[in-house]
PDB file of N, CA and C in Angstrom:
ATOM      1  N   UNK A   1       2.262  -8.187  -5.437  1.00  0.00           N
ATOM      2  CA  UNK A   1       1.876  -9.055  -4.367  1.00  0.00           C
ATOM      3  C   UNK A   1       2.957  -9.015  -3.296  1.00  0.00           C
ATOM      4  N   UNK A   2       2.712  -9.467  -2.140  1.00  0.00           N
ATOM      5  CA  UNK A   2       3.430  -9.237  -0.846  1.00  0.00           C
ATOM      6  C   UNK A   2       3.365 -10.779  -0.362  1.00  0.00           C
ATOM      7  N   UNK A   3       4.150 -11.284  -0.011  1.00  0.00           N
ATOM      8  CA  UNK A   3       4.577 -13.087   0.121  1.00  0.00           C
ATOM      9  C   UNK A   3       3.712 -13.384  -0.591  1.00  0.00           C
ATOM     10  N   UNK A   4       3.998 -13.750  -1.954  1.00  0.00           N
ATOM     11  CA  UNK A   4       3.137 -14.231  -2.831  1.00  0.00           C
ATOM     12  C   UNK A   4       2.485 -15.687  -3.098  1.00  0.00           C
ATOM     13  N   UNK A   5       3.408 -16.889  -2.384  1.00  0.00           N
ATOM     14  CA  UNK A   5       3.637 -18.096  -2.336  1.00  0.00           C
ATOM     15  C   UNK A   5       2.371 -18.889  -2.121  1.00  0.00           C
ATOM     16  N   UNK A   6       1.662 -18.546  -1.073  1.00  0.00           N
ATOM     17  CA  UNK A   6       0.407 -18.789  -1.092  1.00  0.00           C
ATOM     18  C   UNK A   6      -0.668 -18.346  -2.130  1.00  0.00           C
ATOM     19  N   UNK A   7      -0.519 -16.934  -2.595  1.00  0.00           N
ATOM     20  CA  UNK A   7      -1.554 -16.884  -3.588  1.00  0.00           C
ATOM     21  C   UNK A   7      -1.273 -17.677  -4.675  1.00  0.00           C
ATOM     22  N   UNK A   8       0.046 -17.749  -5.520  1.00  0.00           N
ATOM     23  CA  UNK A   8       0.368 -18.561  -6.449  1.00  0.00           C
ATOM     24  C   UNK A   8      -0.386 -19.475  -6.203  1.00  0.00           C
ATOM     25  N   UNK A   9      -0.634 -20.029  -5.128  1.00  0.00           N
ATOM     26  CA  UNK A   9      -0.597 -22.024  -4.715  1.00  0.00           C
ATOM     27  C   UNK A   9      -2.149 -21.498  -4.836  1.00  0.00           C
ATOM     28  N   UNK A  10      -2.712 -21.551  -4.703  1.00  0.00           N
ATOM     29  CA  UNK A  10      -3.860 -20.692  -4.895  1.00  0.00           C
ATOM     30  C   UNK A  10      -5.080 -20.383  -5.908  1.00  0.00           C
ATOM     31  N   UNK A  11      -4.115 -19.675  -6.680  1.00  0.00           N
ATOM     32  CA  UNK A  11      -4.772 -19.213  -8.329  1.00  0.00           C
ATOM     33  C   UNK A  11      -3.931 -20.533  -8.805  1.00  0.00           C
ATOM     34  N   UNK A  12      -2.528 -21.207  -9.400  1.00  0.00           N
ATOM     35  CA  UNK A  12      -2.590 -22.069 -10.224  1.00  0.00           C
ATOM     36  C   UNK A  12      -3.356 -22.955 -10.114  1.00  0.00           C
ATOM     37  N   UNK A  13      -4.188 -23.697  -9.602  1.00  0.00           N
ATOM     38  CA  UNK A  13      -5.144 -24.441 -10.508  1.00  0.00           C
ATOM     39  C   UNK A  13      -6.168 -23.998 -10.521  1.00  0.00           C
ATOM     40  N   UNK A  14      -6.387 -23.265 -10.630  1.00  0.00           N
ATOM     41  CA  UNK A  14      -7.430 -22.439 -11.245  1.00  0.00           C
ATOM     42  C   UNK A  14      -7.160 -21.495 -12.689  1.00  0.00           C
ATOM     43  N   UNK A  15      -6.247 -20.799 -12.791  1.00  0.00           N
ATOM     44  CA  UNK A  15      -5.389 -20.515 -13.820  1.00  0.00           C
ATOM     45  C   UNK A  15      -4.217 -20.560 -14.312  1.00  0.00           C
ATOM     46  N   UNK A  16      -3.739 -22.152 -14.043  1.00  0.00           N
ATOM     47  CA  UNK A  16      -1.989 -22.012 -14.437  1.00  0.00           C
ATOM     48  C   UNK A  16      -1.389 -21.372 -14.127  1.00  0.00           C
ATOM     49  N   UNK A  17      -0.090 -21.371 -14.710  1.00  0.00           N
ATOM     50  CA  UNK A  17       0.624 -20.234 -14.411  1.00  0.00           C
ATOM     51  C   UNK A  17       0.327 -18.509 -14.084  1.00  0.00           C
ATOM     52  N   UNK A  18       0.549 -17.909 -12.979  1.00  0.00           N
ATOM     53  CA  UNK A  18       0.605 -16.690 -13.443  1.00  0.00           C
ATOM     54  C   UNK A  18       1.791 -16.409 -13.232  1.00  0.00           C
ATOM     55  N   UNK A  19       1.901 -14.972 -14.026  1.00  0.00           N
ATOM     56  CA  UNK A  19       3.372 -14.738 -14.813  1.00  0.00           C
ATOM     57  C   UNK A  19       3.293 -13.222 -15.178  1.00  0.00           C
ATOM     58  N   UNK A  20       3.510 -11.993 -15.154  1.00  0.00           N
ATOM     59  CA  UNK A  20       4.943 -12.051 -14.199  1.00  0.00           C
ATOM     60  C   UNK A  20       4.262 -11.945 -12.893  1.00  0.00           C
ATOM     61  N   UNK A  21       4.886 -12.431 -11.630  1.00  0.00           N
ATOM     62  CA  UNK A  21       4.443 -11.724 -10.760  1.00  0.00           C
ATOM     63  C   UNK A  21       6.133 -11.126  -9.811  1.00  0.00           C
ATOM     64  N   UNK A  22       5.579 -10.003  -9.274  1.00  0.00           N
ATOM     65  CA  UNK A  22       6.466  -8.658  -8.530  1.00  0.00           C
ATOM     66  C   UNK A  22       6.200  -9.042  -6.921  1.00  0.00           C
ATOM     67  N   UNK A  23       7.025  -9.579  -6.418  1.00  0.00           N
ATOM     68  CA  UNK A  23       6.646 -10.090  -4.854  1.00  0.00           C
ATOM     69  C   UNK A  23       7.655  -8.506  -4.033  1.00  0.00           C
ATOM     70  N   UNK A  24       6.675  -8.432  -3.473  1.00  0.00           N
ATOM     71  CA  UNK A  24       7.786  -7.373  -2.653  1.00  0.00           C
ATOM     72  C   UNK A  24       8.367  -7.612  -1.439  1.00  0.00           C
ATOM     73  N   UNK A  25       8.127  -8.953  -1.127  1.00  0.00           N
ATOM     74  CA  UNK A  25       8.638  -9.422   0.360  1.00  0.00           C
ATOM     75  C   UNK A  25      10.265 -10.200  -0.621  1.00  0.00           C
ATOM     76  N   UNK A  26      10.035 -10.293  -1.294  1.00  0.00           N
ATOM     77  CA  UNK A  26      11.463 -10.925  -2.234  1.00  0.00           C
ATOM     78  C   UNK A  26      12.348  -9.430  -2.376  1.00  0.00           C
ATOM     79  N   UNK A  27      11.275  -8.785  -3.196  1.00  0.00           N
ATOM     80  CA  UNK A  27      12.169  -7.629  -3.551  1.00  0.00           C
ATOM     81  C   UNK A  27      12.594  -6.787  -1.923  1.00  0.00           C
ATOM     82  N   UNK A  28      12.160  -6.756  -1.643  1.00  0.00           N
ATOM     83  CA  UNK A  28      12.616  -6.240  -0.022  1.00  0.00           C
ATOM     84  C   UNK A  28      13.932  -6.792   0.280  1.00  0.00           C
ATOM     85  N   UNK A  29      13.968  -8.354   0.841  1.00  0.00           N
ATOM     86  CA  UNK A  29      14.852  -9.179   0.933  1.00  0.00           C
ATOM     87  C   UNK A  29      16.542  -8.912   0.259  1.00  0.00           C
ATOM     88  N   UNK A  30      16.038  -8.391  -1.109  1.00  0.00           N
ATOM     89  CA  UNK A  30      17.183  -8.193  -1.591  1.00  0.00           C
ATOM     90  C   UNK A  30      17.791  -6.777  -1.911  1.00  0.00           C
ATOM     91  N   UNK A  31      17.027  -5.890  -1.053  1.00  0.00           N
ATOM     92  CA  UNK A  31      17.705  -5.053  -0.713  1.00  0.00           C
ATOM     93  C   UNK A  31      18.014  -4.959   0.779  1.00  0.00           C
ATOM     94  N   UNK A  32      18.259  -5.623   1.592  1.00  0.00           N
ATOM     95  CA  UNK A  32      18.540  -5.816   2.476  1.00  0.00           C
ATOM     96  C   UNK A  32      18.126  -6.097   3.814  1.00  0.00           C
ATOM     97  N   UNK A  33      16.463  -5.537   3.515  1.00  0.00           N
ATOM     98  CA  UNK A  33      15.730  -5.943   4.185  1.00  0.00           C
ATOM     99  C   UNK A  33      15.013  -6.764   5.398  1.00  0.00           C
ATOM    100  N   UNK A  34      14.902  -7.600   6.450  1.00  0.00           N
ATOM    101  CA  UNK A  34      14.691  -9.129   6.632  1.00  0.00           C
ATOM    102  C   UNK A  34      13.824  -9.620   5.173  1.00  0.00           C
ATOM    103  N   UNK A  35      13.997 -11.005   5.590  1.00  0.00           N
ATOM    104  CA  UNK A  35      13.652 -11.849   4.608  1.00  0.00           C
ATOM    105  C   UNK A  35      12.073 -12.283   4.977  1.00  0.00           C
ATOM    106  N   UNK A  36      11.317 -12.330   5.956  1.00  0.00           N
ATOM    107  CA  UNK A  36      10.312 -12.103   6.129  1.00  0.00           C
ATOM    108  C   UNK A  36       9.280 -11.055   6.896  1.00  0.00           C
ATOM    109  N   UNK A  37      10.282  -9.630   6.443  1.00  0.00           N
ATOM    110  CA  UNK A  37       9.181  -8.656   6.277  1.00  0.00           C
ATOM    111  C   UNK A  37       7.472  -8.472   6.392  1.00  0.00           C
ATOM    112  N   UNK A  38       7.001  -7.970   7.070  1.00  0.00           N
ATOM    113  CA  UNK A  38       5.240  -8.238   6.685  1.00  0.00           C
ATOM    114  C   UNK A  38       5.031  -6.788   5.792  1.00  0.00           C
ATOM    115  N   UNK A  39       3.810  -6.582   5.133  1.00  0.00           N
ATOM    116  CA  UNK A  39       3.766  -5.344   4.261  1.00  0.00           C
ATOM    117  C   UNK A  39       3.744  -4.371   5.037  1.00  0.00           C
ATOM    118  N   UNK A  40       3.103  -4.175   6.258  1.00  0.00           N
ATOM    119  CA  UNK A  40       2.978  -2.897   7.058  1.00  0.00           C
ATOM    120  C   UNK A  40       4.186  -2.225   7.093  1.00  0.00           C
ATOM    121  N   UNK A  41       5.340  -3.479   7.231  1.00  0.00           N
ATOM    122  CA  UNK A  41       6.280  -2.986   8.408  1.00  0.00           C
ATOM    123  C   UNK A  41       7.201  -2.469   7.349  1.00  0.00           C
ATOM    124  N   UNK A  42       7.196  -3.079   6.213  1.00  0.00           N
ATOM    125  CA  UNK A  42       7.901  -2.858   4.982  1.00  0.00           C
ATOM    126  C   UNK A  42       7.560  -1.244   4.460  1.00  0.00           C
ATOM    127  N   UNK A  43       6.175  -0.904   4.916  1.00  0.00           N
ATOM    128  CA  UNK A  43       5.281   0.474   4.000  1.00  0.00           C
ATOM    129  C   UNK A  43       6.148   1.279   5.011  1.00  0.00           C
ATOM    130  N   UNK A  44       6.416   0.866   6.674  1.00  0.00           N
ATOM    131  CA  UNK A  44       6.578   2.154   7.514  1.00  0.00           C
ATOM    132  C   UNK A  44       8.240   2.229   7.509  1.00  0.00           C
ATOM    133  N   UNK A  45       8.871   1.011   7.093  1.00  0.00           N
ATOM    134  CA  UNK A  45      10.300   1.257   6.866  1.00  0.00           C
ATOM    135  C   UNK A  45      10.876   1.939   5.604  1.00  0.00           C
ATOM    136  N   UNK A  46      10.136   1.802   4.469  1.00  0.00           N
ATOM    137  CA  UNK A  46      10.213   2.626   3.367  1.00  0.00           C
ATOM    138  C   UNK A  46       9.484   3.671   2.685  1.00  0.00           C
ATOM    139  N   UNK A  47       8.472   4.105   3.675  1.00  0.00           N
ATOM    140  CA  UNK A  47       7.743   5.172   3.132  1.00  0.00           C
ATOM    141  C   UNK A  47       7.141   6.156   4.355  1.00  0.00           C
ATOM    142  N   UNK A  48       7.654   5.748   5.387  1.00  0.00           N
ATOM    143  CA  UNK A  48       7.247   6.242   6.487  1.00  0.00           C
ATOM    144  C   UNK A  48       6.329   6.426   7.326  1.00  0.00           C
ATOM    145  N   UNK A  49       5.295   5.774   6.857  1.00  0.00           N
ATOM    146  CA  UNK A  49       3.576   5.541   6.742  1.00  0.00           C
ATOM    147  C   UNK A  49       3.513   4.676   7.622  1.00  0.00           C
ATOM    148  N   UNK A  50       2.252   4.467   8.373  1.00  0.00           N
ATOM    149  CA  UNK A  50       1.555   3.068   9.105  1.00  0.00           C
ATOM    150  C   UNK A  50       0.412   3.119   8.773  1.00  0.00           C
ATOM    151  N   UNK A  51       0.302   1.827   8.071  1.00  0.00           N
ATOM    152  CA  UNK A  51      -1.126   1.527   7.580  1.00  0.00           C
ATOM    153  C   UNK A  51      -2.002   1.655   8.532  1.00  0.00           C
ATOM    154  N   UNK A  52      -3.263   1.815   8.356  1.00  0.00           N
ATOM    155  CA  UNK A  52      -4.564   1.834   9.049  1.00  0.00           C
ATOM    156  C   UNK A  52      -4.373   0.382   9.797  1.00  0.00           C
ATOM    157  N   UNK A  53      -5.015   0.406  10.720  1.00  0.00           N
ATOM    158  CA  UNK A  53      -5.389  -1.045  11.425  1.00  0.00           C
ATOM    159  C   UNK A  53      -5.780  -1.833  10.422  1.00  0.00           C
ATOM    160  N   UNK A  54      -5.077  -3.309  10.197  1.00  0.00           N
ATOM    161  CA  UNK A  54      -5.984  -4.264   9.902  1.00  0.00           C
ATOM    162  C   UNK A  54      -5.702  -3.805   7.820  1.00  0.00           C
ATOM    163  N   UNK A  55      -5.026  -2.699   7.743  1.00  0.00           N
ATOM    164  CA  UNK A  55      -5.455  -2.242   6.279  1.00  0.00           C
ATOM    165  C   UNK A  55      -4.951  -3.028   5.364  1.00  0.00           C
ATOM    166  N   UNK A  56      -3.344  -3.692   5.355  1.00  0.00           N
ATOM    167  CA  UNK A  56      -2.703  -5.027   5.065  1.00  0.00           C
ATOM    168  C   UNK A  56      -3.551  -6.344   4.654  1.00  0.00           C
ATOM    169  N   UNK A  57      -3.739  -6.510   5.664  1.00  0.00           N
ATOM    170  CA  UNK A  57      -4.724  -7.725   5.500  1.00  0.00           C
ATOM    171  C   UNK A  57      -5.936  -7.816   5.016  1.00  0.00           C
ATOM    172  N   UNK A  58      -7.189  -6.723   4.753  1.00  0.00           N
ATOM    173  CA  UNK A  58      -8.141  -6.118   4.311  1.00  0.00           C
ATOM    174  C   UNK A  58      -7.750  -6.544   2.896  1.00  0.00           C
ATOM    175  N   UNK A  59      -6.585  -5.615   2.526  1.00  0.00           N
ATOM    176  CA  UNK A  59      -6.426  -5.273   1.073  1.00  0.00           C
ATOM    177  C   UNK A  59      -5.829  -6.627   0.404  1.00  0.00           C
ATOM    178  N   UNK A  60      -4.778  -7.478   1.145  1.00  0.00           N
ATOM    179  CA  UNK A  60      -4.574  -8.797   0.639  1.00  0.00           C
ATOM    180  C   UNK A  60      -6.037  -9.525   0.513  1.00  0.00           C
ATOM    181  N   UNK A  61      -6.433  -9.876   1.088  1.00  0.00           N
ATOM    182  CA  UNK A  61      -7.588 -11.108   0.869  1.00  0.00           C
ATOM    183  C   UNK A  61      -8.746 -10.553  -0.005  1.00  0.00           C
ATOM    184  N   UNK A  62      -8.777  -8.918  -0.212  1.00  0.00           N
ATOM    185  CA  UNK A  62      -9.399  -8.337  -1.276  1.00  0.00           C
ATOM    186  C   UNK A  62      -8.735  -8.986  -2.530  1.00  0.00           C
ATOM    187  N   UNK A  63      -7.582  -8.712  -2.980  1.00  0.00           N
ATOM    188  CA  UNK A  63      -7.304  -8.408  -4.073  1.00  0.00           C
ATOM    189  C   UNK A  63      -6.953 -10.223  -4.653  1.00  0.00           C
ATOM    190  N   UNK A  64      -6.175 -11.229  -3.404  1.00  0.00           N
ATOM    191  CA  UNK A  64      -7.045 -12.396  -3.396  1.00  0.00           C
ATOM    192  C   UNK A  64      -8.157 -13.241  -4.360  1.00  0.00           C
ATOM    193  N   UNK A  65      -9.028 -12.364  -3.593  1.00  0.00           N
ATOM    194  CA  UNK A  65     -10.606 -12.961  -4.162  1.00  0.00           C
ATOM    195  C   UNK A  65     -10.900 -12.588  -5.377  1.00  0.00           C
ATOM    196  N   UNK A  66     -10.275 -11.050  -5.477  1.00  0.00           N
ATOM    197  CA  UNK A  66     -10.223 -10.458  -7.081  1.00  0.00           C
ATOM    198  C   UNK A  66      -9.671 -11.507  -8.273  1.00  0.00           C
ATOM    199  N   UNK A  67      -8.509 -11.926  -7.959  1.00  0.00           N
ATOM    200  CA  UNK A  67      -7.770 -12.408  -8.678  1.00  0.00           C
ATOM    201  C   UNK A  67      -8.591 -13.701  -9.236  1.00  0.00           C
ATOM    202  N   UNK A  68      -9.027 -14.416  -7.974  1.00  0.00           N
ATOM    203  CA  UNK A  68      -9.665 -16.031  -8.016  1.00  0.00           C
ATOM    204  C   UNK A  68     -10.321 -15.821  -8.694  1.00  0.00           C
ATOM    205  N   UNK A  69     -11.690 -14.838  -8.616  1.00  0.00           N
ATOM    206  CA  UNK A  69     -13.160 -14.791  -9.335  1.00  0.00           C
ATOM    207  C   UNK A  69     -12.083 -14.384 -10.867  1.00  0.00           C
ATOM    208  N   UNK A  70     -11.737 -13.290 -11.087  1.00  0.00           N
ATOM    209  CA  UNK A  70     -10.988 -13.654 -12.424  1.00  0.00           C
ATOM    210  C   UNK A  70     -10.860 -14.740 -12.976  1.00  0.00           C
ATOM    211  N   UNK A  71      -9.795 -15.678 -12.380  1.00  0.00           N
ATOM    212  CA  UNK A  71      -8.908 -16.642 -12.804  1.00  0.00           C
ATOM    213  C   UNK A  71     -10.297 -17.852 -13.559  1.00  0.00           C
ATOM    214  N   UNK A  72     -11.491 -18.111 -12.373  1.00  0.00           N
ATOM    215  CA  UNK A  72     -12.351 -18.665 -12.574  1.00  0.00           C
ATOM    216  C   UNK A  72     -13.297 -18.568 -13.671  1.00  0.00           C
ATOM    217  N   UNK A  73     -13.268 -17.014 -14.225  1.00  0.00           N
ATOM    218  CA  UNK A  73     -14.266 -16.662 -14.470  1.00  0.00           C
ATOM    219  C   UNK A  73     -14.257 -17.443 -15.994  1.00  0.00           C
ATOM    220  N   UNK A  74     -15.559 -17.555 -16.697  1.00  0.00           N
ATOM    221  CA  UNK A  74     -15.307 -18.507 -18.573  1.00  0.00           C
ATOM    222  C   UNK A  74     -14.721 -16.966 -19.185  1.00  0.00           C
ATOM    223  N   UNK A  75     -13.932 -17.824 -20.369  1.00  0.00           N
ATOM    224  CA  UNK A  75     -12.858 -16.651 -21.233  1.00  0.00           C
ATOM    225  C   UNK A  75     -13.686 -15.822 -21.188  1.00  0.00           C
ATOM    226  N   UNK A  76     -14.847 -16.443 -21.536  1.00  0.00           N
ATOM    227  CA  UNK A  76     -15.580 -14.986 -22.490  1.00  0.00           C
ATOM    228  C   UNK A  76     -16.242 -13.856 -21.880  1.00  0.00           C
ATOM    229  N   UNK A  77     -15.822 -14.229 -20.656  1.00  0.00           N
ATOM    230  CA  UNK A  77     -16.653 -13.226 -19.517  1.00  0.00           C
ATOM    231  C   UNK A  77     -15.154 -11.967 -19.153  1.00  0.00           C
ATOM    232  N   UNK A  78     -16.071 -10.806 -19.056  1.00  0.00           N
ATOM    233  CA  UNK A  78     -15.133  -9.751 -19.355  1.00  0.00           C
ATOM    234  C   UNK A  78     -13.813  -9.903 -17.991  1.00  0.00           C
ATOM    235  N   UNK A  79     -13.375  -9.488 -17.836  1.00  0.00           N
ATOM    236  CA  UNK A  79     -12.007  -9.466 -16.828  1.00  0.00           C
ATOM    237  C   UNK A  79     -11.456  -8.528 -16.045  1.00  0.00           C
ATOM    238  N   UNK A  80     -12.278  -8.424 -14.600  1.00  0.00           N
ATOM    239  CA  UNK A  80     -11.886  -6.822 -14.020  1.00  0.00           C
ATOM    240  C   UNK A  80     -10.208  -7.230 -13.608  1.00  0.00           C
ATOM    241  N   UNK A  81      -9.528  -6.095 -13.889  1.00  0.00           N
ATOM    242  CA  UNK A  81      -7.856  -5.978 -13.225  1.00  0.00           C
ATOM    243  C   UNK A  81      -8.230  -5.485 -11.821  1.00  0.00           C
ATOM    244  N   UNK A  82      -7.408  -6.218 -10.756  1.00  0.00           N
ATOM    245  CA  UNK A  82      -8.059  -5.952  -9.225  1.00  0.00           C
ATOM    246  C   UNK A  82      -6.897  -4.417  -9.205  1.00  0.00           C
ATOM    247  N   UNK A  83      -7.467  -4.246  -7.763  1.00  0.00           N
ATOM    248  CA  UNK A  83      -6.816  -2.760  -8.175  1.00  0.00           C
ATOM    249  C   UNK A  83      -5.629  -2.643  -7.169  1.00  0.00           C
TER     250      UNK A  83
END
């Protein structure tokens, strides 16, 4: 996840804790990074790439909704991993 703070706030009540989670606007940060980095700018400072228009934000509120309908879903209902 990429500023994760909001999704946390988010999915826990809907599913408690989640655990582990890998924020990369943290992990950025502590390599020296700024401290509020956005993902684009983070992909074109470390990988040399520029996302598609809009592709950042697309793919957050995708993976988002993935997570929620999960978190929501009854145990017994199978469990897609968002991608």
């Amino acid at each position: 996840m990429h500023a994760s703070r909001q999704d946390v706030e988010v999915l826990f009540p809907l599913a408690g804790l989640v655990r582990p989670v890998f924020d990369t606007q943290i992990a950025a940060a502590l390599t020296g990074l700024p401290a509020q980095i956005g993902y684009g700018e983070l992909v074109r400072r470390t990988l040399g790439t520029e996302l598609a228009e809009g592709m950042a934000e697309a793919e957050a509120r995708a993976a988002t909704l993935n997570g929620a309908r999960a978190a929501a879903a009854p145990p017994s209902a199978p469990r897609r991993r968002p991608r």
